[in-house]
Protein backbone atom coordinates (compact mmCIF):
# COMPACT_ATOMS: atom_id res chain seq x y z
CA UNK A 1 126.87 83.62 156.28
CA UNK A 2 124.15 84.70 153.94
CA UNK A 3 120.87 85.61 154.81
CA UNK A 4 119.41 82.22 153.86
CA UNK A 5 121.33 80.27 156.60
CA UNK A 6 120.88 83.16 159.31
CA UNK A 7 117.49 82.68 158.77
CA UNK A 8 117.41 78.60 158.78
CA UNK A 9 119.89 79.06 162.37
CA UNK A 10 116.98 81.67 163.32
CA UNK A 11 114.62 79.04 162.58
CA UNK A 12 116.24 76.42 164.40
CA UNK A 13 116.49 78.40 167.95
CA UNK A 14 113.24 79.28 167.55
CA UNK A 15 112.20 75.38 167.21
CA UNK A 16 114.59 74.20 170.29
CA UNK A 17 112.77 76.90 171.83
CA UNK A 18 109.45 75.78 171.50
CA UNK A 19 110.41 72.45 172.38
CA UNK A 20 111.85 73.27 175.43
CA UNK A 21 108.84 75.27 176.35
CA UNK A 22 106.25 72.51 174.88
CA UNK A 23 108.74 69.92 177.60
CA UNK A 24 108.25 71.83 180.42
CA UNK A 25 104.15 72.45 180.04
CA UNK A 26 104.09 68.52 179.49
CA UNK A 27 106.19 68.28 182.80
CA UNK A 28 103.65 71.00 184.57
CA UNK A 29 101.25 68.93 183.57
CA UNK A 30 102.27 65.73 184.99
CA UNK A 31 102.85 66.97 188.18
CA UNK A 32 98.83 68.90 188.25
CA UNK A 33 97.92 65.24 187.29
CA UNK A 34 100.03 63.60 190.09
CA UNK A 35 98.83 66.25 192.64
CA UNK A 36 95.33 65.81 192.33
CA UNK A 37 94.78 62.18 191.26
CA UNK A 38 98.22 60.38 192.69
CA UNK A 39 99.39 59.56 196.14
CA UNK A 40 100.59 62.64 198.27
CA UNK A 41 103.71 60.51 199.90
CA UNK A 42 106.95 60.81 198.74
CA UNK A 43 108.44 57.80 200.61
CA UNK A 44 110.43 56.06 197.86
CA UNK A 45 109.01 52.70 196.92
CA UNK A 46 110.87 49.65 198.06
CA UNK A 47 111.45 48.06 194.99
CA UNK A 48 113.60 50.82 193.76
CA UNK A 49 115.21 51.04 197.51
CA UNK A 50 116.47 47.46 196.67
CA UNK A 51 117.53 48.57 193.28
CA UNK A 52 119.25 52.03 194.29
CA UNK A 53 122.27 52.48 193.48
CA UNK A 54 125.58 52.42 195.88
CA UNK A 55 126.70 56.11 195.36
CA UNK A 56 128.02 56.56 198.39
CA UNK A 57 130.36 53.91 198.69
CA UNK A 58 133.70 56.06 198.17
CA UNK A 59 132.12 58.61 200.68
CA UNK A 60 131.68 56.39 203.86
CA UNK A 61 134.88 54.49 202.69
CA UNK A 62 136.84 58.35 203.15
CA UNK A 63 134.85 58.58 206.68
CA UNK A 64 134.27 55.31 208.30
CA UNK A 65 137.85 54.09 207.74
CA UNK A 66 138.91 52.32 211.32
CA UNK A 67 136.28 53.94 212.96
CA UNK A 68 133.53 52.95 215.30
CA UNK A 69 130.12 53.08 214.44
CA UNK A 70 128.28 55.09 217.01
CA UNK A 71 126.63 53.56 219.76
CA UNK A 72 123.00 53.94 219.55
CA UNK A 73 121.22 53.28 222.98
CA UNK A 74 117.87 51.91 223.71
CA UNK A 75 115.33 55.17 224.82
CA UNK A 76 112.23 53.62 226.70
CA UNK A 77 109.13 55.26 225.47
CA UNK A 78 110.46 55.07 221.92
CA UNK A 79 108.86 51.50 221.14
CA UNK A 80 106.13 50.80 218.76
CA UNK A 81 103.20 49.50 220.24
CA UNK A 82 100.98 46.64 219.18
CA UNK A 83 97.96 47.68 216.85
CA UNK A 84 96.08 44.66 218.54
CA UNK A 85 95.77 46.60 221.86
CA UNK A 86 94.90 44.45 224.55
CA UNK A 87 91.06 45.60 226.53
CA UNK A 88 92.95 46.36 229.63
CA UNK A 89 95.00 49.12 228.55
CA UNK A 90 92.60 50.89 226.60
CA UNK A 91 89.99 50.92 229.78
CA UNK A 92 92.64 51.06 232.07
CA UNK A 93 91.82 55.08 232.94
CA UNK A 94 87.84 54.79 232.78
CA UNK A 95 85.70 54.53 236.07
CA UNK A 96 84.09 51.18 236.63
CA UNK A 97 80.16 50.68 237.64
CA UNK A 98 79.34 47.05 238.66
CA UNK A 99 75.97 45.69 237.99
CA UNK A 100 75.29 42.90 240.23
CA UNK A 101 73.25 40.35 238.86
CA UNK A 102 71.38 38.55 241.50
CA UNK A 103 69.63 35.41 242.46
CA UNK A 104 66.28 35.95 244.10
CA UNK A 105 65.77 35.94 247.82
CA UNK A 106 62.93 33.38 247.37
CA UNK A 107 64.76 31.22 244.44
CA UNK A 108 67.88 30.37 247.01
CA UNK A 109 66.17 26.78 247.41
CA UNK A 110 68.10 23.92 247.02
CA UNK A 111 66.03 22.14 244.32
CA UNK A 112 67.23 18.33 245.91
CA UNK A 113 66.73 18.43 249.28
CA UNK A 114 64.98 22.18 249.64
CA UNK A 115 68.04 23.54 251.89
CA UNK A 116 68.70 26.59 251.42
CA UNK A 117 71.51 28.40 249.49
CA UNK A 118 74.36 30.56 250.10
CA UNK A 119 77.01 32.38 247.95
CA UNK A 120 79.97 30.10 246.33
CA UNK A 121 81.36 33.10 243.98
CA UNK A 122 80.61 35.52 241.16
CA UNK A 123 81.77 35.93 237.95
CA UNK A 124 81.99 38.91 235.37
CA UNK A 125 80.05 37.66 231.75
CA UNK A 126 80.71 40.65 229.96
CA UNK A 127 81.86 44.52 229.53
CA UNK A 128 80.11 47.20 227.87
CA UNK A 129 81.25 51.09 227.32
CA UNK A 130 77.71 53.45 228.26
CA UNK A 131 78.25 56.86 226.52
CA UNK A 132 76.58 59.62 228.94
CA UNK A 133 75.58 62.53 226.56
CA UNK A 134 76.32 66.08 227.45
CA UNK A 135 74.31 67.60 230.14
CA UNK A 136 73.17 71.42 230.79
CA UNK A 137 72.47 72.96 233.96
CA UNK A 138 72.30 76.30 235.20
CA UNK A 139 75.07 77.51 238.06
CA UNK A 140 73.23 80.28 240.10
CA UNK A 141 75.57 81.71 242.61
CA UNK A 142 74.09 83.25 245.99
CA UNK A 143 75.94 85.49 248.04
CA UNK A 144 75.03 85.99 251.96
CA UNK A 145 75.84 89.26 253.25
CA UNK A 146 76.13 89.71 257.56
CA UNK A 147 74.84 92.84 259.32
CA UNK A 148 75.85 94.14 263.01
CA UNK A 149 72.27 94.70 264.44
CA UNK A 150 74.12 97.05 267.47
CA UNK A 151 75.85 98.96 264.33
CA UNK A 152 72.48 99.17 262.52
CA UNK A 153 71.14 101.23 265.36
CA UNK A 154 74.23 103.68 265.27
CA UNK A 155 73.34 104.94 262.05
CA UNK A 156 76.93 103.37 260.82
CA UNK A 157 75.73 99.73 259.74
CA UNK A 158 78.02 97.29 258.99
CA UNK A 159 77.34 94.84 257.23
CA UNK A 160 80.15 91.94 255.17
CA UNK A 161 79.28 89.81 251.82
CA UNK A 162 80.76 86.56 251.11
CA UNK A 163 83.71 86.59 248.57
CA UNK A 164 82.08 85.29 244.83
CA UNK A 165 84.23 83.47 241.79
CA UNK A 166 84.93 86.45 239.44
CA UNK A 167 82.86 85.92 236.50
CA UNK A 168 84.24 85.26 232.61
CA UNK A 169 82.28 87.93 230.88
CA UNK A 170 79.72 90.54 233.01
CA UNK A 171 76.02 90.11 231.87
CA UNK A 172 76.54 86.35 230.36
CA UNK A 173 76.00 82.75 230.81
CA UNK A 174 79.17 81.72 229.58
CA UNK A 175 81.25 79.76 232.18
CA UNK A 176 84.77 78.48 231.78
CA UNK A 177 83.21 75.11 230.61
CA UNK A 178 81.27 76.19 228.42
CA UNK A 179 83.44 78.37 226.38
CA UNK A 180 86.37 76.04 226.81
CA UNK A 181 83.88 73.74 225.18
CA UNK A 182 83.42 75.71 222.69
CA UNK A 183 86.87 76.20 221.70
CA UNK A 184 87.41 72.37 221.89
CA UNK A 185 84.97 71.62 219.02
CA UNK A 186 85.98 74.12 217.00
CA UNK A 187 90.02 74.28 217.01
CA UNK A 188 90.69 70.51 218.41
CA UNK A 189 87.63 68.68 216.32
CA UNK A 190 87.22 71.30 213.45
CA UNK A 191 83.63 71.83 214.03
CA UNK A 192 82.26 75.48 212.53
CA UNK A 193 80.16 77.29 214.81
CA UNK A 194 77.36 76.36 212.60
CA UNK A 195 77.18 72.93 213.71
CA UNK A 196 77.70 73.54 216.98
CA UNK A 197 74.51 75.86 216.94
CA UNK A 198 72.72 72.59 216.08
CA UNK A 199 74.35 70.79 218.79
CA UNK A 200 73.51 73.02 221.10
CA UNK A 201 69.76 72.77 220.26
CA UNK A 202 70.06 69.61 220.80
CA UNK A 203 70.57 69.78 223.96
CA UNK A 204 68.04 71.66 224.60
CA UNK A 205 69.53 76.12 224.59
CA UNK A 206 68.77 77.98 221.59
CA UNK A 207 72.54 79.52 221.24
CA UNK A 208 73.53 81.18 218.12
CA UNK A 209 76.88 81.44 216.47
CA UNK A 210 77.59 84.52 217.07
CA UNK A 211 77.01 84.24 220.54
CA UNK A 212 79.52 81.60 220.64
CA UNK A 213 81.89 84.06 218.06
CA UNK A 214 82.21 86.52 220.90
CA UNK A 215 82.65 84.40 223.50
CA UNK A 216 85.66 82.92 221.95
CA UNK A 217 86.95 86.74 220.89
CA UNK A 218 86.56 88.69 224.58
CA UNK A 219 87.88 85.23 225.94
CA UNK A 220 90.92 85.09 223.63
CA UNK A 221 91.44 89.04 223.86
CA UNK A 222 90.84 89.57 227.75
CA UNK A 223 92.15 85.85 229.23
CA UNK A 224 94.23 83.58 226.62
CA UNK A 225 96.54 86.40 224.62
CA UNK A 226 98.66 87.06 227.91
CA UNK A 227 99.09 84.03 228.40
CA UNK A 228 100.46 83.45 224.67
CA UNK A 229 102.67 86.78 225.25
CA UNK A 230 104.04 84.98 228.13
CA UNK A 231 104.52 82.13 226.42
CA UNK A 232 106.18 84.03 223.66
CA UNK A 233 108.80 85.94 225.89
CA UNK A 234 109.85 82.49 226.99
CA UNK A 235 109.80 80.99 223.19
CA UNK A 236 112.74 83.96 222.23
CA UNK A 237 114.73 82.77 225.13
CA UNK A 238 115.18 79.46 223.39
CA UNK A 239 118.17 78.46 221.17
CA UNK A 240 116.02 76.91 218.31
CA UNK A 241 113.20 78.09 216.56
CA UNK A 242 111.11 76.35 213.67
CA UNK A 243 108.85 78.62 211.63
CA UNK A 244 106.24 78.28 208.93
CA UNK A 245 103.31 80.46 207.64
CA UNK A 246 99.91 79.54 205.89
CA UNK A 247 97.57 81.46 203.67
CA UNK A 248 93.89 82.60 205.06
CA UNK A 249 90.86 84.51 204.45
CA UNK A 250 89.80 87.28 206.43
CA UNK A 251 86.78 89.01 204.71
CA UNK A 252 86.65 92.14 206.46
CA UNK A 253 90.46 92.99 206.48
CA UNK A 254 90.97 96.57 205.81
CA UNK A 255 91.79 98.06 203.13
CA UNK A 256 91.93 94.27 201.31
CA UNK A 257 89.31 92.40 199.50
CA UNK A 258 87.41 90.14 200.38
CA UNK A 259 89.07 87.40 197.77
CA UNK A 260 92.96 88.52 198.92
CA UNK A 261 95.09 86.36 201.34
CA UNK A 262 96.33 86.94 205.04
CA UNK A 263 98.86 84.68 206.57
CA UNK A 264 98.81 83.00 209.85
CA UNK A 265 102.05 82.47 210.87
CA UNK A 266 103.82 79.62 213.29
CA UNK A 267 106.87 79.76 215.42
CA UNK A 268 107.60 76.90 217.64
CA UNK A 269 110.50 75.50 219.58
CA UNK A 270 112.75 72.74 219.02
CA UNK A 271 112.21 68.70 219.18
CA UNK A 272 114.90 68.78 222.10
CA UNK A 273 113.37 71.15 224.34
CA UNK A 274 111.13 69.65 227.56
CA UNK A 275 108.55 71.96 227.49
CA UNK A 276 107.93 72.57 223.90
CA UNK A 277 105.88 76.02 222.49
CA UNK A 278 103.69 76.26 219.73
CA UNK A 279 102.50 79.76 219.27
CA UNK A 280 100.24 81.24 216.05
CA UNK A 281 100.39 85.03 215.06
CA UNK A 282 97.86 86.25 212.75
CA UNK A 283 99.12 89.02 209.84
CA UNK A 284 97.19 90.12 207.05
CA UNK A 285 100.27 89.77 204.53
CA UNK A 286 103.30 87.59 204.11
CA UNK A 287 106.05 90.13 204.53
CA UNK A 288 109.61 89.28 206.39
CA UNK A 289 109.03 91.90 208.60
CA UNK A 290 106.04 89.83 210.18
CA UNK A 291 108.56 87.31 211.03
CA UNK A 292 111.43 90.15 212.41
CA UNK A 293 108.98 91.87 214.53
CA UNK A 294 107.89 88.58 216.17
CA UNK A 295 111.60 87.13 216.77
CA UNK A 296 112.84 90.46 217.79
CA UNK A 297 115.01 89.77 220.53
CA UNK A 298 115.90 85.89 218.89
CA UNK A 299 119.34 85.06 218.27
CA UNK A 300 119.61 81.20 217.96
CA UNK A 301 119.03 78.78 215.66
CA UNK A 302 115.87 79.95 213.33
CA UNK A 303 114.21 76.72 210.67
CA UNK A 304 112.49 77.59 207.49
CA UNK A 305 111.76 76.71 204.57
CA UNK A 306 113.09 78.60 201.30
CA UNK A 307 110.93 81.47 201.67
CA UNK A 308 113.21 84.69 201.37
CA UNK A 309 111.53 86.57 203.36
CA UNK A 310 112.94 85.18 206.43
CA UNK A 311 115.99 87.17 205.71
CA UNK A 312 114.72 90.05 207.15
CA UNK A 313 115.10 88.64 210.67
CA UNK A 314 118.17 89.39 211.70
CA UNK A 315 121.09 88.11 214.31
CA UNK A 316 120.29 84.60 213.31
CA UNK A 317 121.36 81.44 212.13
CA UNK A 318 119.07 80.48 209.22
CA UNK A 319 119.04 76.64 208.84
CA UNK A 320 117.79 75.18 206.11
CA UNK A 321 115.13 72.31 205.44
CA UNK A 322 115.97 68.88 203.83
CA UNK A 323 112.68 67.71 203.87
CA UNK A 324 111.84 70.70 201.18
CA UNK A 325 115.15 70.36 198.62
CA UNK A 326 114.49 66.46 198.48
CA UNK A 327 110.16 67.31 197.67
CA UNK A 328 111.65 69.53 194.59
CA UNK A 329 113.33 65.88 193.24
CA UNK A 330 110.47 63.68 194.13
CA UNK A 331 108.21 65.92 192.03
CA UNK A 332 110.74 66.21 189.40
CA UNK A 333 110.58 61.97 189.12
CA UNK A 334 109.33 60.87 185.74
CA UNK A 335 105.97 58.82 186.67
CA UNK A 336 107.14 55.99 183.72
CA UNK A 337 110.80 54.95 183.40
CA UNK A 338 111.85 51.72 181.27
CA UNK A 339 112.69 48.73 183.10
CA UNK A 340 116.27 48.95 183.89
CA UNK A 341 117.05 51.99 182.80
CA UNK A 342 119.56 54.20 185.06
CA UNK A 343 118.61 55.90 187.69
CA UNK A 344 117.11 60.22 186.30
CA UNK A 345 119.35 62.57 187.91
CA UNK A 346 116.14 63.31 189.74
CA UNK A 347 116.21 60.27 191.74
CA UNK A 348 119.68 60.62 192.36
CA UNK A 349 119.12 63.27 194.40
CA UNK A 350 116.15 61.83 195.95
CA UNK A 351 118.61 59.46 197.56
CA UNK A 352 121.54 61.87 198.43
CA UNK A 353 118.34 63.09 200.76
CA UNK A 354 117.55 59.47 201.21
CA UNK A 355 120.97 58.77 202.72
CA UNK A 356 121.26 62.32 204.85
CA UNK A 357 117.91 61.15 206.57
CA UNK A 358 118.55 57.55 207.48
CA UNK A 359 122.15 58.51 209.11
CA UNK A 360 119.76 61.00 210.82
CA UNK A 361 117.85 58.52 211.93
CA UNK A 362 120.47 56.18 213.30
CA UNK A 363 121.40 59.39 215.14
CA UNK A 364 118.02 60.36 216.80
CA UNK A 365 118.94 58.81 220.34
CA UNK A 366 122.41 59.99 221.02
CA UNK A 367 122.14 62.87 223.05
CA UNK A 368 123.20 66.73 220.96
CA UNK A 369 126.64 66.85 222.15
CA UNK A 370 127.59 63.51 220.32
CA UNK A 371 124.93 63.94 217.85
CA UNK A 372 126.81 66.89 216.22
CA UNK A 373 130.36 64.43 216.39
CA UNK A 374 128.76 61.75 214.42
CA UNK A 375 126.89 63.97 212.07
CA UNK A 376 130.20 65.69 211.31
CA UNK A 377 131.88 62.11 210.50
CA UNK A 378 128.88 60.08 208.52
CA UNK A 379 126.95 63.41 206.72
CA UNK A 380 129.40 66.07 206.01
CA UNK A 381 130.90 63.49 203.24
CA UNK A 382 127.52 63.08 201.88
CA UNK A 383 126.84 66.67 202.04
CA UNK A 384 129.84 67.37 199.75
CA UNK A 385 129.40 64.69 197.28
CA UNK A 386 126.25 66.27 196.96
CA UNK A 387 127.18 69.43 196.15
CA UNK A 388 129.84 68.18 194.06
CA UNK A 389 127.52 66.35 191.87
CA UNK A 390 124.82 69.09 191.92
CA UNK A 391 127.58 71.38 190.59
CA UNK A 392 128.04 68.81 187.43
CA UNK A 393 124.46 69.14 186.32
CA UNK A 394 123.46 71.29 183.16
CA UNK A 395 119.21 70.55 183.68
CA UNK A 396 117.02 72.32 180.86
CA UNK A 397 116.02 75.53 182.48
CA UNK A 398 112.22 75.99 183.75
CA UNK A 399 111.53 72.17 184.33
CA UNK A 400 111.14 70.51 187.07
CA UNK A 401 114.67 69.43 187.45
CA UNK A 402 116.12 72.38 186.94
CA UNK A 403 113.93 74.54 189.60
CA UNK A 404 115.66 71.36 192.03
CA UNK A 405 119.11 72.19 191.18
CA UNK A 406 118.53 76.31 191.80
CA UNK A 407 116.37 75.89 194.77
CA UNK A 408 119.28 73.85 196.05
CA UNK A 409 122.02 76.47 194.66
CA UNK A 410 120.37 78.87 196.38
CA UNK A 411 119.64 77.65 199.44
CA UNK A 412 123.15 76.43 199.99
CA UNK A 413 124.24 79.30 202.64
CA UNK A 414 121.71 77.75 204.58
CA UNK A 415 121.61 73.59 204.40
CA UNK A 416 124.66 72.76 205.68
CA UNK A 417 123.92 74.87 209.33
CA UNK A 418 122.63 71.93 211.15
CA UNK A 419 125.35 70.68 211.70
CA UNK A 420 126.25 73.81 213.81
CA UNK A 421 124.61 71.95 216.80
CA UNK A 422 123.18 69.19 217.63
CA UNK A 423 120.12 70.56 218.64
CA UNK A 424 119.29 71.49 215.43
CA UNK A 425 117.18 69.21 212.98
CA UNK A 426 118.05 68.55 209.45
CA UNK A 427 114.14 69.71 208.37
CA UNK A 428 111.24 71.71 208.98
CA UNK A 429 109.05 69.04 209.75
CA UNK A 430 108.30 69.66 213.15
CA UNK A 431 106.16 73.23 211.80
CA UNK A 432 104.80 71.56 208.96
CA UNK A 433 103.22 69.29 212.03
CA UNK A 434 101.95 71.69 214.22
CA UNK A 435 100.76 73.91 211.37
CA UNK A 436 98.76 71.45 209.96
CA UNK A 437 96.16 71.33 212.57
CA UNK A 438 95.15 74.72 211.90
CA UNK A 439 94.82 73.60 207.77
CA UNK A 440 92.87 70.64 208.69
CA UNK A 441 90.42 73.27 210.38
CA UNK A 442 90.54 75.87 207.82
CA UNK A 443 88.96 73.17 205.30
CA UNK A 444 86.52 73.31 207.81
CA UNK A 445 85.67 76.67 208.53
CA UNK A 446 87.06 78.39 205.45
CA UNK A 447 87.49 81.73 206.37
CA UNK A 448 87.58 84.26 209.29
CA UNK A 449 85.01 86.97 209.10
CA UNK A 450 87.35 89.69 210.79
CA UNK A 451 90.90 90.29 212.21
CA UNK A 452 89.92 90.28 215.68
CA UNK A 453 88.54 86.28 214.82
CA UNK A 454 91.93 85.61 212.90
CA UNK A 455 93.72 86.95 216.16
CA UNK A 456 91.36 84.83 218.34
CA UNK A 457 92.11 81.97 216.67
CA UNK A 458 95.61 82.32 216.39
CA UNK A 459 95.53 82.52 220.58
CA UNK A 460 93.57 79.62 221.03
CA UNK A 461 95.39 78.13 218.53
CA UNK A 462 98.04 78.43 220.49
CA UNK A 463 97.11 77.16 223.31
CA UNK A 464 95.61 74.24 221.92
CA UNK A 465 99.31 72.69 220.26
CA UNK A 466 100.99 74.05 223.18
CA UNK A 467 99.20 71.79 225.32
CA UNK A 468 99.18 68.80 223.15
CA UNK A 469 103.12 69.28 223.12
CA UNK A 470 103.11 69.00 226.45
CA UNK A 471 101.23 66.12 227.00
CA UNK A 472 97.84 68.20 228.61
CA UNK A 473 94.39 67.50 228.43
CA UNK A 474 93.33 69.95 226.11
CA UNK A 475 89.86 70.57 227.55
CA UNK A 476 90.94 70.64 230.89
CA UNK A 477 93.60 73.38 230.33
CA UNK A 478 91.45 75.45 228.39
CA UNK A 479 89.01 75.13 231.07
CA UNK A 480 91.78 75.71 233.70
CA UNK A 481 92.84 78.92 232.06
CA UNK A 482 89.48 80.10 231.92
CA UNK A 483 88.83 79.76 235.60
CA UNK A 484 92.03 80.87 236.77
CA UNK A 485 92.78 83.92 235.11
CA UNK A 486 90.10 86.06 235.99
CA UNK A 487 91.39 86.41 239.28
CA UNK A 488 95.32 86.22 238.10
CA UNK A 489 96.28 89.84 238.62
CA UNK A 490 99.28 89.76 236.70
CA UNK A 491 99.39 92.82 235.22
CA UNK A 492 100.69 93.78 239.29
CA UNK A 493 102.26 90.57 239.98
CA UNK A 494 103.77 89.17 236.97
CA UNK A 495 105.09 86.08 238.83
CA UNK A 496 101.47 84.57 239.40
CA UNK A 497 101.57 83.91 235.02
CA UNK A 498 104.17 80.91 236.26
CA UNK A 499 101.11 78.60 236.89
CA UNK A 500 99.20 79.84 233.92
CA UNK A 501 102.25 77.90 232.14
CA UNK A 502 102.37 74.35 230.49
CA UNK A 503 104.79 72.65 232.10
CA UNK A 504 104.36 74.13 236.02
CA UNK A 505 104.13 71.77 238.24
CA UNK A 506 100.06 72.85 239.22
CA UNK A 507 98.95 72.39 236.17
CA UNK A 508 100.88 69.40 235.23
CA UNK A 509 98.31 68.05 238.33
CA UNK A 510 95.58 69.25 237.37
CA UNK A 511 95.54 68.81 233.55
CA UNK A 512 97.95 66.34 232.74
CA UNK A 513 96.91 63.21 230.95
């Protein structure tokens, strides 16, 4: 070859070059374009549900072969409920005040012969909800104190004071309503301190925000963390463990700028445990060793996402999430495709996913034992036509397809692990769910100013999604944990922290919806 055609094949890489690169900036594009004026759901549109093709066929023929489908039982609670609510059961819980609407004494005159008139019945002509705005009121406790006057004239006086509630904070008019209040707007409703300030004027107490800022920090610090380390020692006793982690600001991290990002990190327990744990741990970076230091003592089941970092915590089982390898696909979809054209490799995937999720599905009410049987039979054929297929694909490297096909090569250690147990879910769902109340928030509120307000919100935080897991009144157990554990001396008597907890039977009582 002369130097003429080394330089025209020189020329010619150099062009498929370009328009590989030139491809995948029109694909990067696309997706910046879909992300911030499209839809954010990736549920796959009907239309091409009807139209999808049949490629499992030859699978479920190889598994389902004179065998019984399994029997999927009725759950009670599990029903969808009419949008068109019927006025009874949404006033069901709500106390009733009657307004009787009488005749005058001096109108009950028979108007025909001018006898007079007694009662034949009542009727009611109409409901209305009253709204009572927010009240304030000061609480001013008074203790008595008893002398002996035959001691007095001893010169040894005795004298006894009457027991008094141990206050929240020394020198302050917070009160466990108040701050639990507090806490409510701002990490349940996503109201900023700010606005709060205002609604507090309205009501008549000039309170500032950073009042209300170290109210929530001493409470968090002195009251709510030990309760959260409780909770923790009983989340690593579990067998199944979802985690997640979310950027956030903290502007007065040390040694970090202003500008840089912090993590909060979530670990929470699985869908089949009763008395589910959501707990938040605030770190000011996003290493692995966050997650080891937290899980220390763990060896289960443990549910990310593809983050490597993970692998640092060690003696688990690290099972993958569907939910993630089948978004890689849906974002890898061409937005325009001609009318009956074959389906992209893309959506091919997309509905190996499809199919491992709707077998899920069918699955959700058998109980874990048989769970893992029937996943075994109906997905583990899927699973390996999958891979199979995946393993046929040449994608052009750096677009969107082909980041699919090596976040799914890579992360194949870990997909397949579900099916390990029953317990175990074939996504990461679950923490995307109870993560997201703390983004909703952080739209909100931005930013935390220091670490001891990340850490503060991570414990109320925690708190807050424990108790909606378990079915609490959020309010009311914020309010109950701020009036009981003042006087909880657990520190001595570690066995007092049991009614501190979720799912004991006093607070159940006391807080439960």
């Amino acid at each position: 070859m002369d130097d003429k055609d080394a330089y025209i094949l020189q020329l010619e890489n150099k062009i498929q070059s370009l328009e590989k690169q030139v491809n995948n900036l029109t694909e990067i594009i696309i997706l910046l374009r879909k992300q911030k004026f499209g839809s954010s759901s990736e549920k796959t549109p009907k239309s091409e549900i009807d139209k999808q093709l049949n490629l499992f066929d030859e699978a479920e023929q190889e598994a389902v072969s004179d065998a019984e489908e399994p029997a999927v039982s009725k759950v009670d609670g599990y029903y969808r409920k009419n949008s068109k609510t019927k006025r009874e059961e949404l006033l069901k819980d709500l106390p009733i005040q009657e307004v009787l609407c009488d005749v005058p004494e001096e109108e009950r005159i028979c108007a025909k012969c001018q006898g007079g008139l007694v009662p034949v019945g009542k009727e009611i002509v109409r409901e209305e909800l009253e709204y009572i705005p927010a009240q304030l009121k000061i609480i001013r406790y008074i203790r008595m104190a008893y002398g002996c006057q035959k001691c007095k004239q001893t010169g040894s006086p005795y004298i006894v004071k009457a027991l008094t509630p141990t206050s929240l904070m020394n020198h302050s008019l917070a009160s466990p309503t108040t701050v639990a209040n507090v806490m409510y707007q701002k990490y349940v409703n996503g109201m900023p301190l700010y606005r709060q300030e205002k609604e507090w004027e309205q009501l008549g107490l000039a309170l500032s925000r950073a009042t209300m800022a170290n109210w929530i920090i001493r409470c968090s610090q002195d009251l709510l963390m030990p309760v959260v380390e409780r909770l923790r020692q009983e989340l690593l006793k579990r067998d199944v463990i979802h985690c997640d982690e979310t950027p956030v600001q903290v502007l007065k991290e040390p040694d970090k700028k202003p500008q840089s990002k912090s993590y909060m990190w979530l670990y929470r327990s699985g869908a089949e445990d009763e008395a589910p744990i959501v707990l938040y741990d605030y770190k000011p970076s996003r290493s692995g060793s966050n997650a080891a230091d937290y899980l220390k003592g763990f060896h289960g089941f443990m549910h990310t996402d593809g983050f490597a970092g993970y692998q640092k915590v060690e003696g688990v089982t690290r099972c993958g999430c569907w939910a993630h390898l089948r978004r890689y696909f849906v974002e890898a979809i061409p937005d325009k495709k001609a009318a009956g054209a074959p389906p992209t490799n893309a959506e091919i995937g997309r509905d190996y996913c499809n199919k491992l999720f709707e077998i899920e599905k069918e699955l959700a009410s058998l109980s874990p034992d048989k769970r893992k049987v029937e996943r075994l039979r109906l997905e583990k054929p899927v699973l390996e036509a999958f891979w199979c297929w995946l393993d046929s694909l040449t994608p052009l490297q750096g677009s969107r397809l082909g980041k699919a096909v090596t976040y799914a090569q890579n992360q194949k250690p870990y997909m397949e692990n579900y099916l390990l147990d029953g317990r175990c879910s074939i996504s990461n769902n679950i923490a995307e769910n109870s993560i997201r109340p703390f983004i909703v928030g952080r739209k909100n509120w931005l930013f935390s100013d220091t670490p001891k307000g990340a850490d503060a919100s991570a414990a109320v935080y925690s708190i807050v999604e424990t108790a909606k897991a378990n079915y609490l009144n959020i309010y009311t157990y914020l309010n109950y944990l701020l009036l009981y554990m003042p006087d909880t001396d657990y520190r001595r008597y570690p066995e007092t922290m049991e009614d501190m907890m979720p799912w004991s039977e006093r607070v159940q009582i006391e807080c439960g919806k």
